[in-house]
N, C-alpha and C. Protein backbone atom coordinates (compact mmCIF):
# COMPACT_ATOMS: atom_id res chain seq x y z
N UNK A 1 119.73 93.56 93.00
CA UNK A 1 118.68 94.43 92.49
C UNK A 1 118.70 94.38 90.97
N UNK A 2 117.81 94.53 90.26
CA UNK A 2 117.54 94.38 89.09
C UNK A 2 117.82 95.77 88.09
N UNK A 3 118.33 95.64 86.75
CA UNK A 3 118.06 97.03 86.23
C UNK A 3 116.93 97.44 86.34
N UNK A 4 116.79 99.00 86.80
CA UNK A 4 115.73 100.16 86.59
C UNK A 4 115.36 100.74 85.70
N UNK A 5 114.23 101.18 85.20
CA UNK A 5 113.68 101.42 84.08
C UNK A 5 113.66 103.12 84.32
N UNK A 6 114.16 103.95 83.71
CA UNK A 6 113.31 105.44 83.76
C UNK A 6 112.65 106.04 82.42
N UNK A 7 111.70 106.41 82.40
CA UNK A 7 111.12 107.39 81.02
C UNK A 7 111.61 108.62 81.13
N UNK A 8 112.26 109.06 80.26
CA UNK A 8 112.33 110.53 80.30
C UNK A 8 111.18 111.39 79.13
N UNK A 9 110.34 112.18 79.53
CA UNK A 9 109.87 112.78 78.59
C UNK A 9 110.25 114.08 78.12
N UNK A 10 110.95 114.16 77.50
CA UNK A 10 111.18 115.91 77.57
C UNK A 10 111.77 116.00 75.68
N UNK A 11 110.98 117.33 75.52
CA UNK A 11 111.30 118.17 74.32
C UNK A 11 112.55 118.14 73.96
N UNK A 12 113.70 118.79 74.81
CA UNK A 12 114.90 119.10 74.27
C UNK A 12 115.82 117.61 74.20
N UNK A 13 116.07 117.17 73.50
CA UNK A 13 117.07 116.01 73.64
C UNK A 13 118.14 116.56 74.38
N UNK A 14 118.85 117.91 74.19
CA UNK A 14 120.10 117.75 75.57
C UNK A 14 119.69 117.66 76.61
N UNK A 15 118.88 118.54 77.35
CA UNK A 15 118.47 118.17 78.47
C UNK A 15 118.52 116.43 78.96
N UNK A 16 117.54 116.09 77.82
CA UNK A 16 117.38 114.45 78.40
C UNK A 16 118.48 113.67 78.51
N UNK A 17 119.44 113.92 77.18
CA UNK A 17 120.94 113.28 77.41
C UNK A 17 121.86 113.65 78.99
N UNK A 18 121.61 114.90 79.09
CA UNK A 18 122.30 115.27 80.60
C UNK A 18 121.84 114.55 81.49
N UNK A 19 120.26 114.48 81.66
CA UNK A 19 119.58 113.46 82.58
C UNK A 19 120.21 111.80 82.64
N UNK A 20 120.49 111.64 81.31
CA UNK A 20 120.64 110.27 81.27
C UNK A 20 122.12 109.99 81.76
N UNK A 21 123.24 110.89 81.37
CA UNK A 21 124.28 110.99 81.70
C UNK A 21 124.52 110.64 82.84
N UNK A 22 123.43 111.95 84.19
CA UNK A 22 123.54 112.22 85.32
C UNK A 22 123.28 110.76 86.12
N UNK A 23 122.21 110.01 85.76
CA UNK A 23 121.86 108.73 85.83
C UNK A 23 123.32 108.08 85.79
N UNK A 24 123.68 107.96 84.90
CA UNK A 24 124.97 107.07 84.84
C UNK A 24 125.50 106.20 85.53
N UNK A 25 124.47 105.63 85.49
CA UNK A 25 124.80 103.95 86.25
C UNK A 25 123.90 102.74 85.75
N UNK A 26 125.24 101.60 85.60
CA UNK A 26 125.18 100.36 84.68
C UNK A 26 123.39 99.23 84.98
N UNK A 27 123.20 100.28 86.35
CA UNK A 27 122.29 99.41 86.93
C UNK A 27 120.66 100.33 86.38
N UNK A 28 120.77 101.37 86.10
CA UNK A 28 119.50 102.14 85.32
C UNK A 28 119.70 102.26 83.66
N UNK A 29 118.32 101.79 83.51
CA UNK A 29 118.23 102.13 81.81
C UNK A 29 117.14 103.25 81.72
N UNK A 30 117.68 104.31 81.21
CA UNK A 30 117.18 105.10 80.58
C UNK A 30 116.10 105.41 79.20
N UNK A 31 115.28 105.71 78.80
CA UNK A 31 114.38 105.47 77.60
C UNK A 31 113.89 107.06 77.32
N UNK A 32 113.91 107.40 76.18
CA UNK A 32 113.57 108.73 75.70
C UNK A 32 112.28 109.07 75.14
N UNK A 33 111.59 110.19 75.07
CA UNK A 33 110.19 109.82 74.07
C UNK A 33 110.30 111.76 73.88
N UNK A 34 109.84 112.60 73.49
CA UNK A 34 109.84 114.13 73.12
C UNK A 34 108.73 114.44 73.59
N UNK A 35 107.29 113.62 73.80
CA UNK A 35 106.20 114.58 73.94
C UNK A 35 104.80 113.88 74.64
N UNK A 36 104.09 114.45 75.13
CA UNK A 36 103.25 113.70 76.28
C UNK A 36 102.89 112.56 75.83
N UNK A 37 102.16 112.63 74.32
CA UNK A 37 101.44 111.94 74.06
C UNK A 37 102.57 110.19 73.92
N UNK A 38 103.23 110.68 73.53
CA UNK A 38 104.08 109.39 73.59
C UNK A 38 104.54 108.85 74.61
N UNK A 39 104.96 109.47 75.42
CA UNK A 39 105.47 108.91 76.94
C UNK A 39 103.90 108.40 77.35
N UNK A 40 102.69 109.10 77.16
CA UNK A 40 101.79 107.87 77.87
C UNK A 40 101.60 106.59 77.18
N UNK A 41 101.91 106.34 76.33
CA UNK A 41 101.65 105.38 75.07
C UNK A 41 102.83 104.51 76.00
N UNK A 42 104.24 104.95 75.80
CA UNK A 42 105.32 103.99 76.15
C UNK A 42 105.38 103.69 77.73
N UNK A 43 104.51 104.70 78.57
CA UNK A 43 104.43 103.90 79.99
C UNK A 43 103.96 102.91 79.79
N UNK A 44 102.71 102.84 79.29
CA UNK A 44 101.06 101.90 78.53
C UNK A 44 102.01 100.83 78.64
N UNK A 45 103.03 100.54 77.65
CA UNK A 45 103.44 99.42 77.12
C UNK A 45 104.14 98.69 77.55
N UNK A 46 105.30 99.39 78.52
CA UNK A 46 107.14 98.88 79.52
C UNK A 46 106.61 98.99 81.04
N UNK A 47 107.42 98.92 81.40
CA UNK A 47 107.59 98.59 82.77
C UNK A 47 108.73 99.64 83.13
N UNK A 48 107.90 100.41 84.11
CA UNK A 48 109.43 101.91 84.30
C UNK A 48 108.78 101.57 85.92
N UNK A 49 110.35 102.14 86.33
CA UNK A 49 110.11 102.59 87.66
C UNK A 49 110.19 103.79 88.04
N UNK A 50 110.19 104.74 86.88
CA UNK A 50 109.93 106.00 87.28
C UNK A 50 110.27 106.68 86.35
N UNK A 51 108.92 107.70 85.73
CA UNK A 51 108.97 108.48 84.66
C UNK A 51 109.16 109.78 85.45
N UNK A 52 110.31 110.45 84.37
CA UNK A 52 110.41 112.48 84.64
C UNK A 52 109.92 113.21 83.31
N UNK A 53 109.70 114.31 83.66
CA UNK A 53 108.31 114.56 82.50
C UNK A 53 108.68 116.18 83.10
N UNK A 54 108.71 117.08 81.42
CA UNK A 54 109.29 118.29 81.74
C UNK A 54 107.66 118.70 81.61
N UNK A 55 107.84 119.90 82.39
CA UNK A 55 106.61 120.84 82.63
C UNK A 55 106.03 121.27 81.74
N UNK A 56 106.94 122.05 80.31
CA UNK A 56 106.42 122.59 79.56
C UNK A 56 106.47 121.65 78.36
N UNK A 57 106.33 120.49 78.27
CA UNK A 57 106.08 119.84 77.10
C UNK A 57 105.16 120.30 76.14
N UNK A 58 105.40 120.41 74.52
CA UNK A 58 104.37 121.08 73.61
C UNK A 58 103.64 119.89 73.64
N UNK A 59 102.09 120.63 73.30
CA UNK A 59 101.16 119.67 73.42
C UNK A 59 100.63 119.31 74.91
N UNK A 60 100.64 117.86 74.93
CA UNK A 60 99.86 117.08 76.27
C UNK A 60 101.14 117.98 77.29
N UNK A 61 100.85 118.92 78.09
CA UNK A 61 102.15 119.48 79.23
C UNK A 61 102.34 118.69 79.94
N UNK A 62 103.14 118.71 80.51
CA UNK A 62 103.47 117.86 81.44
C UNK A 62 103.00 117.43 83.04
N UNK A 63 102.21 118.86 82.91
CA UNK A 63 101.12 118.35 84.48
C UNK A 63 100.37 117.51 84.09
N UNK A 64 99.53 118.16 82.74
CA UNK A 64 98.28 116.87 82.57
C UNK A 64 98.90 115.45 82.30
N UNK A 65 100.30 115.01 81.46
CA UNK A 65 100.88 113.92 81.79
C UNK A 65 100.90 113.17 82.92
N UNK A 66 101.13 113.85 84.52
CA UNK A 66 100.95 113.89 85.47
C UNK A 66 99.39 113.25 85.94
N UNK A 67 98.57 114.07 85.30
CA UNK A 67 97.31 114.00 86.02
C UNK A 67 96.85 112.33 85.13
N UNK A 68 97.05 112.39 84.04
CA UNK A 68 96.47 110.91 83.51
C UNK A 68 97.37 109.97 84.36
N UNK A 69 98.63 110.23 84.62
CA UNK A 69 99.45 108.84 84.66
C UNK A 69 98.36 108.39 86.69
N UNK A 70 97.88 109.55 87.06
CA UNK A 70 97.25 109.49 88.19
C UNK A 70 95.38 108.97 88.21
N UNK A 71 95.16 109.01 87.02
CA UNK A 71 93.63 108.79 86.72
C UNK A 71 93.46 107.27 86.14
N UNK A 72 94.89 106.93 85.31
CA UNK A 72 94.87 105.26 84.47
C UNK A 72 95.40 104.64 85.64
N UNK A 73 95.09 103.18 86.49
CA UNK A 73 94.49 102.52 87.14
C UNK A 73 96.60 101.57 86.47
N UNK A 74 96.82 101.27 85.83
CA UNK A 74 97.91 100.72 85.14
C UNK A 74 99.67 101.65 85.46
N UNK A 75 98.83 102.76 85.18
CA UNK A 75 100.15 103.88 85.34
C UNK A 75 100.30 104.65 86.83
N UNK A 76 99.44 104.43 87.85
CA UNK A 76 99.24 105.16 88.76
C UNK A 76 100.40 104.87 90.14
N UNK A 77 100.72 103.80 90.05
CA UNK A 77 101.76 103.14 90.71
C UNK A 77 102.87 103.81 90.48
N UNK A 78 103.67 104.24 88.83
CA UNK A 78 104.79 104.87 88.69
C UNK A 78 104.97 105.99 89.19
N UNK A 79 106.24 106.16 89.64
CA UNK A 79 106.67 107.72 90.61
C UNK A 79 106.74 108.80 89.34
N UNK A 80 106.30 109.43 89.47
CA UNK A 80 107.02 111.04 88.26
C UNK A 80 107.71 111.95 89.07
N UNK A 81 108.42 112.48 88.38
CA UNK A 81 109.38 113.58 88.51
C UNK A 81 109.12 114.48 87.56
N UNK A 82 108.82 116.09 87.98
CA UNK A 82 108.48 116.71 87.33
C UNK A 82 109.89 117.45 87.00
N UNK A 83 110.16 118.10 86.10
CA UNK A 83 111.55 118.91 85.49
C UNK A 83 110.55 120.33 85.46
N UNK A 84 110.90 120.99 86.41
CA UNK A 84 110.05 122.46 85.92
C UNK A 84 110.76 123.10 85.19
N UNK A 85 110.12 124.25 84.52
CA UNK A 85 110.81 125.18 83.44
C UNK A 85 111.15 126.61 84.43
N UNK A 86 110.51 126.43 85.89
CA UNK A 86 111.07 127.60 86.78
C UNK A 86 110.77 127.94 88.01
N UNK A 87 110.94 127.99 88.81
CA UNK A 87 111.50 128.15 90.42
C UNK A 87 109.81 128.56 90.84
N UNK A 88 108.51 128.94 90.14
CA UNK A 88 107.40 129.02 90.79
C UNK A 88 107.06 128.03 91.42
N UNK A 89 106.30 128.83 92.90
CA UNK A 89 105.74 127.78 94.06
C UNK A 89 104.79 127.66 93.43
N UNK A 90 103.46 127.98 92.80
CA UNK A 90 102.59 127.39 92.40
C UNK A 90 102.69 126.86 91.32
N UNK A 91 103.64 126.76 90.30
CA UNK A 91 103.81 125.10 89.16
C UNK A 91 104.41 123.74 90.58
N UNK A 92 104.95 124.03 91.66
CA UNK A 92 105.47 122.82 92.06
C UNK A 92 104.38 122.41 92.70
N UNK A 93 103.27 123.50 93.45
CA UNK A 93 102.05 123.00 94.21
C UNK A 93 101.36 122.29 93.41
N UNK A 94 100.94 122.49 91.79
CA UNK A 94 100.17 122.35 91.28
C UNK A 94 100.40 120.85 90.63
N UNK A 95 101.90 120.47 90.62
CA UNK A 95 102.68 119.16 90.20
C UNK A 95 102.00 118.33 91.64
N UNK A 96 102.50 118.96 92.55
CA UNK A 96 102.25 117.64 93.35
C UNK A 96 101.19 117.23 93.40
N UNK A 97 100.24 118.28 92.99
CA UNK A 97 98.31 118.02 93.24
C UNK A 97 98.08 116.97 92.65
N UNK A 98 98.83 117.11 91.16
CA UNK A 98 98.55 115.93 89.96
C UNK A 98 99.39 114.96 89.97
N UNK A 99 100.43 114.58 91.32
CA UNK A 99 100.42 113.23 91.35
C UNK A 99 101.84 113.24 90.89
N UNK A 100 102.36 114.28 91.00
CA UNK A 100 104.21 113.85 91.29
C UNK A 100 104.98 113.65 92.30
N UNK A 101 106.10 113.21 92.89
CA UNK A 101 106.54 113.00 94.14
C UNK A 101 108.16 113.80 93.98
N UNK A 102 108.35 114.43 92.93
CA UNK A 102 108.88 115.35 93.19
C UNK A 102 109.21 116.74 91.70
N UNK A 103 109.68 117.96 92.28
CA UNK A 103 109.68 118.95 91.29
C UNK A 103 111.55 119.64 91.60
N UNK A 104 111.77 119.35 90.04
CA UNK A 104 112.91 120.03 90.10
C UNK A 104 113.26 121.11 89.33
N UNK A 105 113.29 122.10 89.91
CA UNK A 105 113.26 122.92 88.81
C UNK A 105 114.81 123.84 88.08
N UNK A 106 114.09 124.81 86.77
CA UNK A 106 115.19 125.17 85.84
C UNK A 106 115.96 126.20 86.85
N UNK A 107 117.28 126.28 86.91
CA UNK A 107 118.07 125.69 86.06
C UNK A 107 118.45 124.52 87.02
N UNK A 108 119.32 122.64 86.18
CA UNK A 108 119.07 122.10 86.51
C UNK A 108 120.82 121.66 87.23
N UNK A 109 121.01 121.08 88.00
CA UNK A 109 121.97 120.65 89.02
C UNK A 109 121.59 119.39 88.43
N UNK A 110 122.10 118.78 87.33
CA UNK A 110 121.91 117.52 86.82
C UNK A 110 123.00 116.68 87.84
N UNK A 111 124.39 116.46 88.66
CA UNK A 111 124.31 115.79 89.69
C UNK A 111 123.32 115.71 91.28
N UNK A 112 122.67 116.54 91.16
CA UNK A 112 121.53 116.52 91.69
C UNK A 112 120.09 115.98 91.53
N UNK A 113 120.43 116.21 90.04
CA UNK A 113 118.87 115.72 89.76
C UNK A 113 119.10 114.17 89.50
N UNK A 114 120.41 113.42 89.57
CA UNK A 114 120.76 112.29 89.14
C UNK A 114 120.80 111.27 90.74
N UNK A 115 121.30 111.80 91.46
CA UNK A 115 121.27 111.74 92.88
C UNK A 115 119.49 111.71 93.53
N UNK A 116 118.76 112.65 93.31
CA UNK A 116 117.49 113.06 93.70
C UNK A 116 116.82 111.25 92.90
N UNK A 117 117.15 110.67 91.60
CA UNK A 117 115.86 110.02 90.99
C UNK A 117 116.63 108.66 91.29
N UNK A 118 118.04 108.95 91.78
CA UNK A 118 118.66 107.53 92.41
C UNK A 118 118.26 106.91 93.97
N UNK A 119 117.87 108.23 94.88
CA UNK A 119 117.34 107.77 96.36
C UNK A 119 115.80 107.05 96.00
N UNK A 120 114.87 108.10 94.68
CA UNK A 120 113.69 107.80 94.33
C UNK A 120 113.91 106.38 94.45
N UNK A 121 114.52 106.12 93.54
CA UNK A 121 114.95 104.18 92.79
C UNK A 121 114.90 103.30 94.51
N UNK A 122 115.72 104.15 95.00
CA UNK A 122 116.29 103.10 96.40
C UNK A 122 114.97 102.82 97.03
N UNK A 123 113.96 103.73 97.41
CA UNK A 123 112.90 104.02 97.78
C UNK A 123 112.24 103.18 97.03
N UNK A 124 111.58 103.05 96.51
CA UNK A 124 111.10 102.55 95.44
C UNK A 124 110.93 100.80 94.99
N UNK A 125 112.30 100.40 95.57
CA UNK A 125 112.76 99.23 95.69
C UNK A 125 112.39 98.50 96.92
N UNK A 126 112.98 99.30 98.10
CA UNK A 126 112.34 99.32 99.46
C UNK A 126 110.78 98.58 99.26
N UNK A 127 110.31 99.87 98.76
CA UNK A 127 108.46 99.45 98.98
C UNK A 127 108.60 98.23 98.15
N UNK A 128 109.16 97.56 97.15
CA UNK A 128 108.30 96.76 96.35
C UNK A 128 108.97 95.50 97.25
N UNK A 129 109.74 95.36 98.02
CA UNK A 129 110.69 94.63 98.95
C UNK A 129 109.37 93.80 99.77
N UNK A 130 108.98 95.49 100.46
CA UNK A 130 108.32 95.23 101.62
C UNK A 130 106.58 94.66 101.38
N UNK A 131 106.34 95.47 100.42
CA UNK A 131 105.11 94.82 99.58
C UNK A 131 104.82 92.89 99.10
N UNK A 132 106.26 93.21 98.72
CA UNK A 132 106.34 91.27 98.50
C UNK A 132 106.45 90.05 99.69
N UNK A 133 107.12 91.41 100.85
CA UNK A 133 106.84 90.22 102.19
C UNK A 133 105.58 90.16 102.85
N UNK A 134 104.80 91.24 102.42
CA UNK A 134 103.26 91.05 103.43
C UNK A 134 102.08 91.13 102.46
N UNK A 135 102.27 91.15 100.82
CA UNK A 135 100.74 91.20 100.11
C UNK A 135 101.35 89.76 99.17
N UNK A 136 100.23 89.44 99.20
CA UNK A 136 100.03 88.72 97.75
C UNK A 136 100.22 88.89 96.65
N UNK A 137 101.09 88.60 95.57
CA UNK A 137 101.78 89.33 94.30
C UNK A 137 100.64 88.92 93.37
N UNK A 138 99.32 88.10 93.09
CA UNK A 138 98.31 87.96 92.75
C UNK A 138 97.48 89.25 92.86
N UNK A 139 96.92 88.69 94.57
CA UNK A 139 96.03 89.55 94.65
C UNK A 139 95.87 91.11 95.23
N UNK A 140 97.21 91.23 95.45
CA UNK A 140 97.75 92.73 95.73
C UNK A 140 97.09 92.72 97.25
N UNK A 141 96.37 91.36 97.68
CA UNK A 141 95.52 91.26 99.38
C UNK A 141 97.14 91.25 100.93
N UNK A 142 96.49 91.80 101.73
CA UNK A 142 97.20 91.19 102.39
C UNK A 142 97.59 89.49 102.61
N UNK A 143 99.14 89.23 102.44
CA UNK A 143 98.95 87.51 102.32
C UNK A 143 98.77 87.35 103.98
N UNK A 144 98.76 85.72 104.04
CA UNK A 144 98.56 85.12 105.96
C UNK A 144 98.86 85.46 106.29
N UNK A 145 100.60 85.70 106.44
CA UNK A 145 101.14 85.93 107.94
C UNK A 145 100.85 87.61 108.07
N UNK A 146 100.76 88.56 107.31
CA UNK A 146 100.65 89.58 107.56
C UNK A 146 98.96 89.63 108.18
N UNK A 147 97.79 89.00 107.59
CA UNK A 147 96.66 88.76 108.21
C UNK A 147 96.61 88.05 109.81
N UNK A 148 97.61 87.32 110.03
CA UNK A 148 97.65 86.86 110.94
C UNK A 148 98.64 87.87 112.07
N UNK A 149 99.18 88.54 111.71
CA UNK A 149 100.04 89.45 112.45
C UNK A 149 98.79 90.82 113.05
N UNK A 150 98.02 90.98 111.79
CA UNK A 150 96.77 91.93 111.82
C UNK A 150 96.05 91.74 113.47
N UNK A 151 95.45 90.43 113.16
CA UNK A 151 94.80 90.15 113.65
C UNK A 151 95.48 89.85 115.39
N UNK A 152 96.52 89.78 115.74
CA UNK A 152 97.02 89.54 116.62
C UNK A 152 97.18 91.03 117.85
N UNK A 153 97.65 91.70 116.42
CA UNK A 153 97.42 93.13 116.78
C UNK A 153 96.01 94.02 117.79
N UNK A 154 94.66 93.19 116.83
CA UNK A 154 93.44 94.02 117.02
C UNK A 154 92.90 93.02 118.14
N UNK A 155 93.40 91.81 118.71
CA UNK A 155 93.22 90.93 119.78
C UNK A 155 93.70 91.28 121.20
N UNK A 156 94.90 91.91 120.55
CA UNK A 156 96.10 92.20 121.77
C UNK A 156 95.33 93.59 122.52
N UNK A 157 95.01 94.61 121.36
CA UNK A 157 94.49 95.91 121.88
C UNK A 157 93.13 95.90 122.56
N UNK A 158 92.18 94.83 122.13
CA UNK A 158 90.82 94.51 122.85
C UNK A 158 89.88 95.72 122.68
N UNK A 159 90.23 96.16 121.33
CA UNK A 159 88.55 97.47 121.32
C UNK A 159 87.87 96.47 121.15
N UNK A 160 86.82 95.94 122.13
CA UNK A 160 85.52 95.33 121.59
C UNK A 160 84.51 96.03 121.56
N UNK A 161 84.77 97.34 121.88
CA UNK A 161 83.81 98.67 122.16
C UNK A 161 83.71 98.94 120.73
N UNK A 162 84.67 98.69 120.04
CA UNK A 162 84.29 99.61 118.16
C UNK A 162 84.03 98.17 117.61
N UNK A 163 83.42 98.80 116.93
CA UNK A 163 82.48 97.74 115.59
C UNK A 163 83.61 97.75 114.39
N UNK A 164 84.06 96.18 114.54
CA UNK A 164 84.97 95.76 113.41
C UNK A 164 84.63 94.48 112.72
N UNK A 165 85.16 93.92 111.45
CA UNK A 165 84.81 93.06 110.83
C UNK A 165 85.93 92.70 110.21
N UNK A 166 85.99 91.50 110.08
CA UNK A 166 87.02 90.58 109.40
C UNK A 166 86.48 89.42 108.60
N UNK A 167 86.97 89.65 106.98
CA UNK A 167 86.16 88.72 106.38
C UNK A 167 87.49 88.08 105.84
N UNK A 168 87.26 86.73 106.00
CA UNK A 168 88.77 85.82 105.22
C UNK A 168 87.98 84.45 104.70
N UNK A 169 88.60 85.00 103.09
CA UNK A 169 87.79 83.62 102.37
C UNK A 169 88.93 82.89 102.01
N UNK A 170 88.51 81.84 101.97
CA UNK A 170 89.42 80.75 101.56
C UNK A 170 88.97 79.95 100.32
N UNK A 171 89.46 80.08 99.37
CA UNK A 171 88.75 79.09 98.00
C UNK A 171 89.22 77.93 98.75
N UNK A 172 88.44 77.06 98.64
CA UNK A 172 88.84 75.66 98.80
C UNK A 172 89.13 74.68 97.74
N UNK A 173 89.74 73.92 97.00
CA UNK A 173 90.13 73.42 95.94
C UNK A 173 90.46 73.83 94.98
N UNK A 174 91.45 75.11 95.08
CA UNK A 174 91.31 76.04 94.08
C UNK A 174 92.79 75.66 93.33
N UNK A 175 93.52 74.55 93.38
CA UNK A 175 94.30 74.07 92.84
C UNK A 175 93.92 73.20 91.57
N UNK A 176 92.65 72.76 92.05
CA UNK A 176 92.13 71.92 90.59
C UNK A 176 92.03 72.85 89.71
N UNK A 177 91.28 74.54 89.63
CA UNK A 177 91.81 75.11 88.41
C UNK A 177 93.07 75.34 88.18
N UNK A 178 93.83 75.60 89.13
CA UNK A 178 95.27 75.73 88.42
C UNK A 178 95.71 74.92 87.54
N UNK A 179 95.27 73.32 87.64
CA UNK A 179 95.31 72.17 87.04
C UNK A 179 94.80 72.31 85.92
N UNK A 180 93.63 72.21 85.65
CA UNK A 180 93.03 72.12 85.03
C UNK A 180 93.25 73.76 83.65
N UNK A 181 92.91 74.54 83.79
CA UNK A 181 93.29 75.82 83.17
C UNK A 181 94.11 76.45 82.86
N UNK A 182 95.59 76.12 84.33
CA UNK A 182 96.57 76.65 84.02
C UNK A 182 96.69 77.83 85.16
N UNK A 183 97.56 77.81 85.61
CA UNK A 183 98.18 78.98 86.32
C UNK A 183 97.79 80.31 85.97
N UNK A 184 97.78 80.53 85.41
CA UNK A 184 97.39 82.12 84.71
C UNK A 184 95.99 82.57 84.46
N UNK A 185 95.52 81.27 84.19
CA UNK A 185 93.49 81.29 84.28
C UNK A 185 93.58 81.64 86.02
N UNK A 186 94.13 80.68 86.95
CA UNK A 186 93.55 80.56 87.83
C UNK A 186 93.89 81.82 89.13
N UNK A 187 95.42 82.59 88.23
CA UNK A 187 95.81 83.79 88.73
C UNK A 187 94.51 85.16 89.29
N UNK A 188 94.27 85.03 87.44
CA UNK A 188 93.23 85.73 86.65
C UNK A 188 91.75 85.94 87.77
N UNK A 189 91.13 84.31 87.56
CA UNK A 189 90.56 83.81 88.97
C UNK A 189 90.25 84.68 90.42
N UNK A 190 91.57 84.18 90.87
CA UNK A 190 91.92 85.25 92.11
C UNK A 190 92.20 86.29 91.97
N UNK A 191 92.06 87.11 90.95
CA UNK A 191 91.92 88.68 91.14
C UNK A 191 90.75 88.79 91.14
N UNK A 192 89.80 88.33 90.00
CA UNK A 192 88.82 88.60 89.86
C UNK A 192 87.87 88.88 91.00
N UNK A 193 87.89 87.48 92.04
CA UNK A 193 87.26 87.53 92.92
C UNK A 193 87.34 88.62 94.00
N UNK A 194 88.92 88.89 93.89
CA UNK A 194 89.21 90.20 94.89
C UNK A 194 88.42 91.38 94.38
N UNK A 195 88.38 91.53 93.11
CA UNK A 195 88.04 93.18 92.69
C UNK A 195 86.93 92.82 92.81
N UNK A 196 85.65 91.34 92.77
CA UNK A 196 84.80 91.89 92.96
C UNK A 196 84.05 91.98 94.25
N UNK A 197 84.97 91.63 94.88
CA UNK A 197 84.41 91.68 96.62
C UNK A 197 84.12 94.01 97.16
């Protein structure tokens, strides 16, 4: 497994140092920022596998941190962890609305909360595991054999009573742009065509 990336956003630097502490393992890197506006800037830019983001951040708070990292199309993939500032059911309802997958709140059980963003990681890893054996790392499409497993599926069950459709395109010679342009044109290419189907 590869090192893990986490953002921490939070005001108080001890807090975040405890976090990072609690983390304490050779296999997660930790990254600091104080305030919304910057943690969206430094998701923007790195590659995290999971930002924690305190509630009451001055400025951008930390729900609406939440709610953009859920609205930008780039950031929406990363897990957040919310750090509440206190044991209310409606700040944790209101976290999850905006797109966190989990709320921990004050005061903090930092071997807990280190434990809690380490199963996240395991999780996390899992999906991108399982993602790489059945989609296309291009086109984010289902790849063949998982299309072909699909389809074996909706053959085997025989609704011919419901109205279904299966569309599978195949570029045909689509190696001459790779040739020709380059791998990365022709990546480019095959997204394109996906997003605009």
């Amino acid at each position: 497994m590869n090192r893990q990336r986490v953002l921490i956003i939070h005001q108080s630097s001890d807090v975040a140092a405890s976090v990072c502490a609690a983390l304490g393992t050779s296999q997660i890197q930790s990254e600091l920022v104080a305030d919304g506006m910057d943690g969206l800037k430094r998701a923007g830019a790195g590659l995290f596998d999971l930002v924690m983001v305190s509630e009451s951040l001055p400025g951008l708070s930390g729900l609406e941190v939440c709610l953009r990292f859920k609205e930008e199309s780039k950031l929406r993939g990363i897990p957040i962890v919310v750090l509440g500032a206190e044991q209310g059911k409606v700040n944790r309802i209101e976290a999850f609305e905006r797109g966190a997958i989990d709320y921990i709140a004050s005061p903090y059980d930092f071997s807990e909360v280190g434990a809690r963003v380490r199963a996240l990681l395991r999780q996390r890893e899992c999906d991108r595991q399982m993602a790489a054996e059945t989609h296309d790392p291009v086109t984010g499409c289902l790849n063949r054999r998982s299309l072909d497993a699909v389809l074996e599926v909706v053959l085997e069950k025989g609704n011919f009573g419901v109205s279904s459709f299966l569309l599978y395109l195949d570029l045909d010679n689509f190696a001459i742009v790779n040739e020709l342009a380059g791998e990365a044109a022709g990546d480019q290419g095959c997204s394109k065509v996906r997003q605009d189907m």
